[in-house]
N, C-alpha and C. Protein backbone atom coordinates (compact mmCIF):
# COMPACT_ATOMS: atom_id res chain seq x y z
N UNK A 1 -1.15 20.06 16.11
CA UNK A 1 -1.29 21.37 16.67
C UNK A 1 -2.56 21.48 17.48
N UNK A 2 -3.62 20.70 16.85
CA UNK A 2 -4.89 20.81 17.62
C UNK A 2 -5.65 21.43 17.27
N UNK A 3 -7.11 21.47 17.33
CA UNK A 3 -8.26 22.27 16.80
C UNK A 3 -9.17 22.32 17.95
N UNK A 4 -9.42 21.92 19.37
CA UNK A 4 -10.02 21.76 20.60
C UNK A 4 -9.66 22.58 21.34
N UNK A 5 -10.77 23.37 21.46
CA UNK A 5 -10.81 24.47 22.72
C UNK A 5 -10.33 24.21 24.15
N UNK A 6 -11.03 23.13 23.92
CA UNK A 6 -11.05 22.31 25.08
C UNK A 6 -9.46 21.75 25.74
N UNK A 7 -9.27 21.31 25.21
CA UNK A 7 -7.54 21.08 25.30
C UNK A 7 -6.77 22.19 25.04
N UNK A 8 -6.91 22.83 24.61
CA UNK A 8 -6.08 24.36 24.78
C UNK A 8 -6.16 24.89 25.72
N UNK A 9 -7.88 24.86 26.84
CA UNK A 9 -7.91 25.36 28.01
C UNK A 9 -7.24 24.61 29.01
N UNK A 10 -7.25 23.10 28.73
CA UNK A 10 -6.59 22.28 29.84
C UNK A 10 -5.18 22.33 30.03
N UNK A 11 -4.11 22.84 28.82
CA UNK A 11 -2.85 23.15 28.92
C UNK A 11 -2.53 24.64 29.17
N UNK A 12 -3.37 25.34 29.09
CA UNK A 12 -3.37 26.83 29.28
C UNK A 12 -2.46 27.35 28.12
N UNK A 13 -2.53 26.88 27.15
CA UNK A 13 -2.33 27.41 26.16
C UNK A 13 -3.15 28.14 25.48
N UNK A 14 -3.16 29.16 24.50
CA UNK A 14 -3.94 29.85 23.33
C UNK A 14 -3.78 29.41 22.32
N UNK A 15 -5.28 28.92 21.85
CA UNK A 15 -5.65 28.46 20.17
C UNK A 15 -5.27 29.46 19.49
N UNK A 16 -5.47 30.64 19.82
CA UNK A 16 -5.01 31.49 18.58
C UNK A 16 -3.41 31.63 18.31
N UNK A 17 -2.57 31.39 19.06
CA UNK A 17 -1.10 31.44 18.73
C UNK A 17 -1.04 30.24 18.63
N UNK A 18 -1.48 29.18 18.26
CA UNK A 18 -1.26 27.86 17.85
C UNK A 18 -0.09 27.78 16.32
N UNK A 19 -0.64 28.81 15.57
CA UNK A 19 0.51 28.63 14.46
C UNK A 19 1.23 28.93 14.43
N UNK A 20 1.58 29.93 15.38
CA UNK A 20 2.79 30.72 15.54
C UNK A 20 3.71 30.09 16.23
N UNK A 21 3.42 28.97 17.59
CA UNK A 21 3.95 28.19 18.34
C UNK A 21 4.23 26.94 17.73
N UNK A 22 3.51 26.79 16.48
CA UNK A 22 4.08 25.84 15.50
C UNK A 22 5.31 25.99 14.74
N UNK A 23 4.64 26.87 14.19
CA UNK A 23 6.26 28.14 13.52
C UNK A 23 7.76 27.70 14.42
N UNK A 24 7.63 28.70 15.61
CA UNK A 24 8.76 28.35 16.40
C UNK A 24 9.16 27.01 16.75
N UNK A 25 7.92 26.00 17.04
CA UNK A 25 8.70 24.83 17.50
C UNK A 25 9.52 24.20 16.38
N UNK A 26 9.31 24.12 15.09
CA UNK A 26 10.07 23.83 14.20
C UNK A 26 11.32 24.68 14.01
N UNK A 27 11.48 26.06 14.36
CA UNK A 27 12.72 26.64 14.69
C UNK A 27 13.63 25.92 15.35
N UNK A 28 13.20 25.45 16.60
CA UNK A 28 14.00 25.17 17.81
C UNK A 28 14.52 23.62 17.55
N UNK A 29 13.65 23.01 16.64
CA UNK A 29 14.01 21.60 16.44
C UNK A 29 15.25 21.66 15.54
N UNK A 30 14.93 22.86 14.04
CA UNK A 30 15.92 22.42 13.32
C UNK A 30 17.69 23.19 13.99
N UNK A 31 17.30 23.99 14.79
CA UNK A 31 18.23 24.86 15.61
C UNK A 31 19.01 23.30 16.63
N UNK A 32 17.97 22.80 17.44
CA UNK A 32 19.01 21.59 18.10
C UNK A 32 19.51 20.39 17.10
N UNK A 33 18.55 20.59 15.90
CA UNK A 33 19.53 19.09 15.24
C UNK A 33 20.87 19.57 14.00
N UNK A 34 21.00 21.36 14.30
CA UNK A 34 21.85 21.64 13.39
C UNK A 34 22.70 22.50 13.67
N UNK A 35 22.96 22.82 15.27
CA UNK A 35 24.01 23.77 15.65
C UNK A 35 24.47 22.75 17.10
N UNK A 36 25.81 23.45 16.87
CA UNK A 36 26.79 23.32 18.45
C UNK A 36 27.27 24.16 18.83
N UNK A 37 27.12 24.94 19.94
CA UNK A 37 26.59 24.53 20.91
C UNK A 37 25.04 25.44 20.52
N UNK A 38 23.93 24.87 21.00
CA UNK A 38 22.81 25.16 20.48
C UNK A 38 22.63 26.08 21.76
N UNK A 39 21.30 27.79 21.21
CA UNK A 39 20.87 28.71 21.75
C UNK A 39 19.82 29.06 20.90
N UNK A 40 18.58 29.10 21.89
CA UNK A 40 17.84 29.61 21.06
C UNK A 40 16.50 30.59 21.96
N UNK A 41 16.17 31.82 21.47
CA UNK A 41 15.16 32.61 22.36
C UNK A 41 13.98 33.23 21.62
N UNK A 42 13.13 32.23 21.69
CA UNK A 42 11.97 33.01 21.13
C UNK A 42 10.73 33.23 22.22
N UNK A 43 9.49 33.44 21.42
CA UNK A 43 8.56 33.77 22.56
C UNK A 43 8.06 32.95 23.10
N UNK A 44 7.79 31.66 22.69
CA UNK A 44 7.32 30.31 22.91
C UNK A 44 8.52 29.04 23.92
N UNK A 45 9.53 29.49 22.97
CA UNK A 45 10.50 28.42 23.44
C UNK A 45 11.71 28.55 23.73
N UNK A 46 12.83 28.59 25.13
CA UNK A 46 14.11 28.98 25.08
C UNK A 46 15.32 27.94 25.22
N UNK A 47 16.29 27.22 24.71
CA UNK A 47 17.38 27.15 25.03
C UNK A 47 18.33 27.53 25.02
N UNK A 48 18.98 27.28 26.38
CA UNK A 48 19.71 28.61 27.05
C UNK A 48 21.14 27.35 26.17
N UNK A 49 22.14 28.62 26.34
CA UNK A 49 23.44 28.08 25.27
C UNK A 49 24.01 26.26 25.86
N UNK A 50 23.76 25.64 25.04
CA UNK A 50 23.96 24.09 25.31
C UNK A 50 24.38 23.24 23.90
N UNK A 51 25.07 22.25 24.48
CA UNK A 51 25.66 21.37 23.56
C UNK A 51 24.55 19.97 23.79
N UNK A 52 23.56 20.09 22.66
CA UNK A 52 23.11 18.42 22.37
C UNK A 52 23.01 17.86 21.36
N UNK A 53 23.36 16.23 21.93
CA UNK A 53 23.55 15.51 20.86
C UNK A 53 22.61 13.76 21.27
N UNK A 54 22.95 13.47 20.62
CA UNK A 54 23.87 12.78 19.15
C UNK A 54 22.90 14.00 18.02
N UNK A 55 23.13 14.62 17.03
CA UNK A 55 22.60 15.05 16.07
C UNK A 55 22.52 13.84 14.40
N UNK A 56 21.03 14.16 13.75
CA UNK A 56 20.86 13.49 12.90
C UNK A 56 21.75 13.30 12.39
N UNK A 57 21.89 11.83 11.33
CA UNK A 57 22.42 11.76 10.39
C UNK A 57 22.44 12.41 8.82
N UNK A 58 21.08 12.51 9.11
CA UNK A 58 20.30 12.83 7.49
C UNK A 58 20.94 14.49 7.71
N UNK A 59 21.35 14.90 6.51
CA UNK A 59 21.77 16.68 6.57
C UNK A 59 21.17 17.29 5.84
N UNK A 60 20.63 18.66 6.52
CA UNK A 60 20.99 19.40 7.49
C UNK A 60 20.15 18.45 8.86
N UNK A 61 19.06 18.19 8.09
CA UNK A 61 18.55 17.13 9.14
C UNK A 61 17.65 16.63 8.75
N UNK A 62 16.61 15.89 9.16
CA UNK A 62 16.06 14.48 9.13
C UNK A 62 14.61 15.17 8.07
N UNK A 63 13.78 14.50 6.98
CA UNK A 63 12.68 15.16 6.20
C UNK A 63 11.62 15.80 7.78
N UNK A 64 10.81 16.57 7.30
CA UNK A 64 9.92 16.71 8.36
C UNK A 64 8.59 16.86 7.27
N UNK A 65 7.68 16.23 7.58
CA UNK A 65 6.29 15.84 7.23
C UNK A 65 5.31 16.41 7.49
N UNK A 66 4.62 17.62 7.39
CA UNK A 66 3.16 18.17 7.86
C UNK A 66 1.77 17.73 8.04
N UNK A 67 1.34 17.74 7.76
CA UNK A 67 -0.49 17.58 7.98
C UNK A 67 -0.81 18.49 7.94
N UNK A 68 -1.65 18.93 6.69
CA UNK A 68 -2.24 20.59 6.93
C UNK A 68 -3.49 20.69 6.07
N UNK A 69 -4.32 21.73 6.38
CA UNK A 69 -5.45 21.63 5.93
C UNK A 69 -6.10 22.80 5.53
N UNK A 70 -5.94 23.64 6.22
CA UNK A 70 -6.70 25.06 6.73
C UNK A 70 -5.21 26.06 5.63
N UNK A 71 -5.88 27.00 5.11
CA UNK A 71 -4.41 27.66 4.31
C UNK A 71 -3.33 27.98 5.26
N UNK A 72 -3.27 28.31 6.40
CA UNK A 72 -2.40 28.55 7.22
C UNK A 72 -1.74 27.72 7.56
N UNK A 73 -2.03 26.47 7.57
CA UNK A 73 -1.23 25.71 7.61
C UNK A 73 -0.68 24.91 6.50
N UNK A 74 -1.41 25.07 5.22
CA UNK A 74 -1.28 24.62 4.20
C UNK A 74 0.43 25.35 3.27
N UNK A 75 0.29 26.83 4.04
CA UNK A 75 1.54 27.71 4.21
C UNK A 75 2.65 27.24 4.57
N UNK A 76 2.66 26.71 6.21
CA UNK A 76 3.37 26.66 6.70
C UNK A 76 4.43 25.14 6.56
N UNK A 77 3.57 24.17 6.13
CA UNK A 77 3.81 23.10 5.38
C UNK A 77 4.92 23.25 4.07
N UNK A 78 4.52 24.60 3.11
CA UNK A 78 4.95 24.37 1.91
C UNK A 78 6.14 25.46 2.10
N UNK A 79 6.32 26.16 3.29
CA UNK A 79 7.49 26.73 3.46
C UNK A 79 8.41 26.63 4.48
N UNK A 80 7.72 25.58 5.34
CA UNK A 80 8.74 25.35 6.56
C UNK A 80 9.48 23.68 6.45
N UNK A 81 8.40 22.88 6.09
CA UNK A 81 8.10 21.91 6.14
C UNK A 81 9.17 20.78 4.48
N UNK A 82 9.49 19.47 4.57
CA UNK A 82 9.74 18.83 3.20
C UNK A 82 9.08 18.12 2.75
N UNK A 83 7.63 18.07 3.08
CA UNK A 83 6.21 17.61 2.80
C UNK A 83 5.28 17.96 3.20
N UNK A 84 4.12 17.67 2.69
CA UNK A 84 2.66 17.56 3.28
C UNK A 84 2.44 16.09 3.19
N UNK A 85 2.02 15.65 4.29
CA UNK A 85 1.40 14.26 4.50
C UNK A 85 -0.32 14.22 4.83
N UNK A 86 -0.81 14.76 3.58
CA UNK A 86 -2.37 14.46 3.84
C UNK A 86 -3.13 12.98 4.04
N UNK A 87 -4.08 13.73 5.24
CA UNK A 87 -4.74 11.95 5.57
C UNK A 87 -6.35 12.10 5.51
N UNK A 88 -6.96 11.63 5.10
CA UNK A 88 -8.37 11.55 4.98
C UNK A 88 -9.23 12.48 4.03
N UNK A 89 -8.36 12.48 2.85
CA UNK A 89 -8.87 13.86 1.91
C UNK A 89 -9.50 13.00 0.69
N UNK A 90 -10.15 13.52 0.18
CA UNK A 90 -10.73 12.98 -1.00
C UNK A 90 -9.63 13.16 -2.15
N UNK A 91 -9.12 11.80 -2.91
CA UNK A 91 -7.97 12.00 -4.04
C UNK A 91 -8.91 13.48 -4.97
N UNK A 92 -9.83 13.72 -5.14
CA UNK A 92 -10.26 14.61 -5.94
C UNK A 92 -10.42 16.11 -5.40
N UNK A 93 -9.97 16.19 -3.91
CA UNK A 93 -9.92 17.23 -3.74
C UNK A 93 -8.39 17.65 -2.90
N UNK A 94 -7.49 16.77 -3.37
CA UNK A 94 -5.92 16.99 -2.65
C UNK A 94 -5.18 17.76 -4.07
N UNK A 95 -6.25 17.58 -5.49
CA UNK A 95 -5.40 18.31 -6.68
C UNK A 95 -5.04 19.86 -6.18
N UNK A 96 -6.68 20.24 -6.11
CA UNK A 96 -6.55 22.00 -5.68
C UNK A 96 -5.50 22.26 -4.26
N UNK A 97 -5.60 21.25 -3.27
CA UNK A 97 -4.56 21.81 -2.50
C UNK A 97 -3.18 21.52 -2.50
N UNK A 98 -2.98 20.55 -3.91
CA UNK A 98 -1.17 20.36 -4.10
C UNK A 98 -1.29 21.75 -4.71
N UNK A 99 -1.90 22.09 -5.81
CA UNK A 99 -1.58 23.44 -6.41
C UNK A 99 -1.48 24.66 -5.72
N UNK A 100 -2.23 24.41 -4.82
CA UNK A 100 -2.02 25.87 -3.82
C UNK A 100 -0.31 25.73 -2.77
N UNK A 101 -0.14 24.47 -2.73
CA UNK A 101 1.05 24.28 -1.89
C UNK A 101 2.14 24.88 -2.86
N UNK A 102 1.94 24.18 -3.97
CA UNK A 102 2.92 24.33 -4.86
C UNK A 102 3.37 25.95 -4.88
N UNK A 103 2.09 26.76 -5.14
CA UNK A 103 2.47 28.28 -5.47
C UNK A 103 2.77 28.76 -4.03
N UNK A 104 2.55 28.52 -3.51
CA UNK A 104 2.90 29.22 -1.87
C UNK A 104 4.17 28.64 -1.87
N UNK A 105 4.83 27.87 -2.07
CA UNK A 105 6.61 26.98 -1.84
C UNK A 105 7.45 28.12 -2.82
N UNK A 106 6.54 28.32 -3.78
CA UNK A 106 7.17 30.07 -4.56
C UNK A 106 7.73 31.01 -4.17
N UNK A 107 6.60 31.48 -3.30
CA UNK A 107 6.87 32.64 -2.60
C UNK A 107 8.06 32.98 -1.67
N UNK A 108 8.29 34.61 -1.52
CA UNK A 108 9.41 34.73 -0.53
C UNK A 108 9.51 34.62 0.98
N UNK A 109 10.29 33.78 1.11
CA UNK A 109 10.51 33.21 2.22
C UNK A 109 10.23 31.81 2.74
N UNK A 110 9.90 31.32 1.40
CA UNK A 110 9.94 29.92 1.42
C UNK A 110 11.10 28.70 1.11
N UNK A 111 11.45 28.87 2.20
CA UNK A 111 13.46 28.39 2.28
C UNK A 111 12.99 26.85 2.30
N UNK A 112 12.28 26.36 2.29
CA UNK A 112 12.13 24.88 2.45
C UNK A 112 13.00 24.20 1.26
N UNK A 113 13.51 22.73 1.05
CA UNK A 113 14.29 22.43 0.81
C UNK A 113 13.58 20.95 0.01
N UNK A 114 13.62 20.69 -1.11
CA UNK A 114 12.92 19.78 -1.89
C UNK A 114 13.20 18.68 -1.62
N UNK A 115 12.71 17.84 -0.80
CA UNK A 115 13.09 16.21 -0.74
C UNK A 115 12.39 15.59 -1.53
N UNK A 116 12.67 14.40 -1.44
CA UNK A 116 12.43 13.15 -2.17
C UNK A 116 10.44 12.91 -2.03
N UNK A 117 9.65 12.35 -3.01
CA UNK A 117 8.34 12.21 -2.42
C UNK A 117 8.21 10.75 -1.41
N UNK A 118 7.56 10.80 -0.76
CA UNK A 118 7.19 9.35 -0.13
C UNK A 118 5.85 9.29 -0.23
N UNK A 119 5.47 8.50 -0.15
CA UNK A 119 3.61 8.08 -0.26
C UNK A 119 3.08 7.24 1.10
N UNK A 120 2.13 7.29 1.37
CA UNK A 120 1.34 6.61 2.62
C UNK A 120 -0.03 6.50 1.83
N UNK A 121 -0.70 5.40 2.30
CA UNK A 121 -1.93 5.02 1.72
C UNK A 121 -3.10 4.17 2.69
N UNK A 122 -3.86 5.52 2.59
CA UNK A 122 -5.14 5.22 4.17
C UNK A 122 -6.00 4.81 3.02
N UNK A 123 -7.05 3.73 3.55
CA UNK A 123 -8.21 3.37 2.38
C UNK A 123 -9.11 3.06 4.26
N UNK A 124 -10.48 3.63 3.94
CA UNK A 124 -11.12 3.56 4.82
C UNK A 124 -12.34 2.52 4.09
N UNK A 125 -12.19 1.20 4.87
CA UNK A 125 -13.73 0.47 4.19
C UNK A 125 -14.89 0.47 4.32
N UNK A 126 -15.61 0.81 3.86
CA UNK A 126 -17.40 0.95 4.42
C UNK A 126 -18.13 -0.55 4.45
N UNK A 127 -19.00 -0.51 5.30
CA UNK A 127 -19.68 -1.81 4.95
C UNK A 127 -21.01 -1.82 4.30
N UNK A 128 -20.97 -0.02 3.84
CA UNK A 128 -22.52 0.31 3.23
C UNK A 128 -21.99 0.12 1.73
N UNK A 129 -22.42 -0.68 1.14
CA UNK A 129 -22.39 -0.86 -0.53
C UNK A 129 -22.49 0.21 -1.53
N UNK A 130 -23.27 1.58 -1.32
CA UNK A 130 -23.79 2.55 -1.47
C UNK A 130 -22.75 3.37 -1.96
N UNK A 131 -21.65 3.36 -0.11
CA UNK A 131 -20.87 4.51 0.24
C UNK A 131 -19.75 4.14 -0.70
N UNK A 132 -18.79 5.28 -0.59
CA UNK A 132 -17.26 4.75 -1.70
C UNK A 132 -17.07 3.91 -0.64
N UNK A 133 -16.15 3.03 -1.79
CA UNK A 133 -15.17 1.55 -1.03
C UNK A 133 -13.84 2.47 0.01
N UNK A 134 -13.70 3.25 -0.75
CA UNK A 134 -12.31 3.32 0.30
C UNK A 134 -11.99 4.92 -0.34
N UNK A 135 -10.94 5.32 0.71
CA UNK A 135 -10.37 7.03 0.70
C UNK A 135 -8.46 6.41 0.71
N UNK A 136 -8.21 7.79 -0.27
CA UNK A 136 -6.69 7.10 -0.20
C UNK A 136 -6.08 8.76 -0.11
N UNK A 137 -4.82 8.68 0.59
CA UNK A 137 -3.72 9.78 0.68
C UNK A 137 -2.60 9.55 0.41
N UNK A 138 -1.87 10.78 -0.23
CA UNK A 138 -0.17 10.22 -0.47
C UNK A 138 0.29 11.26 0.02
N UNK A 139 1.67 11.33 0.44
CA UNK A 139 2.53 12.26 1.42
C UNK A 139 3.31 12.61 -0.26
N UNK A 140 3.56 14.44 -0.09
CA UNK A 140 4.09 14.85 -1.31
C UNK A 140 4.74 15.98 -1.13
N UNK A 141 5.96 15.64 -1.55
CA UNK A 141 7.20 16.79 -1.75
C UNK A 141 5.85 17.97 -2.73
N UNK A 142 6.61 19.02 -2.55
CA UNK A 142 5.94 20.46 -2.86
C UNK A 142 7.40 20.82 -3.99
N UNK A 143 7.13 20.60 -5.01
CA UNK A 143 8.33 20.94 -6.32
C UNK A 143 7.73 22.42 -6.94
C-alpha cells in the first residue's frame, strides 16, 4: 500500500485514502475471480459489465495474504484478508498482534473465510556478536 509521501505525490494519489483504496482493490479482485460476467463501480475502481477469464481454481478463490502492521491494517487483514503474513517483527512481539487479529476476525463484518496456516521464515544475520543472531516470521490464518 505504501507509507511514502513521496510516491503518493508521484502517482497523484492520496496517502490518506490509501486504506480505503486497499479495501476496494480487494473488492474488485475477488469480484473478477468470482463472477460472470463481471461489473463492478466503486470510487477507486470500475469494471464496466465484462466476461474474464480463465478464473481461479482454488474456490471461491485463490488464499490472499496481508502484511499489516498499523491497526488499520491489522483490521483489514483479519477481515478481508485469509492471512497475515508478517515480516520483520520480533517473534515476541507478533503474540500481542495475533491476539488483536484474532479479536477483530470476531467482529461484525468480518466475512473472511479460515484457511489453512502457511509459514514463511525471514532470519536476518548480524555480523555483530552482540546483536540477536537472527529475526523470524510466520504467515498465520486468524482462527
Amino acid at each position: 500500500m505504501g507509507w511514502s509521501a513521496d510516491e503518493f505525490a508521484a502517482a497523484g494519489a492520496s496517502q490518506k485514502e490509501r486504506g480505503a483504496r486497499a479495501d476496494e482493490f480487494l473488492a474488485v479482485l475477488k469480484t473478477i475471480w468470482t463472477e460472470d460476467p463481471v461489473e463492478f463501480h466503486g470510487k477507486y475502481f470500475a469494471v464496466t459489465r465484462s466476461i474474464i477469464g480463465a478464473k481461479p481454481v482454488q474456490k471461491p478463490h485463490p488464499p490472499i495474504y496481508l502484511a499489516a502492521y498499523a491497526p488499520a491494517a491489522l483490521k483489514r487483514a483479519a477481515s478481508l484478508a485469509n492471512g497475515w503474513m508478517p515480516v520483520g517483527i520480533p517473534l515476541n512481539g507478533m503474540a500481542a498482534m495475533i491476539a488483536q487479529m484474532r479479536q477483530m476476525a470476531k467482529t461484525p463484518g468480518a466475512t473472511r473465510k479460515r484457511s489453512k496456516s502457511s509459514s514463511a521464515l525471514t532470519l536476518q544475520l548480524l555480523h555483530n556478536r552482540s546483536a540477536p543472531i537472527g529475526r523470524s516470521s510466520r504467515a498465520h490464518s486468524i482462527k
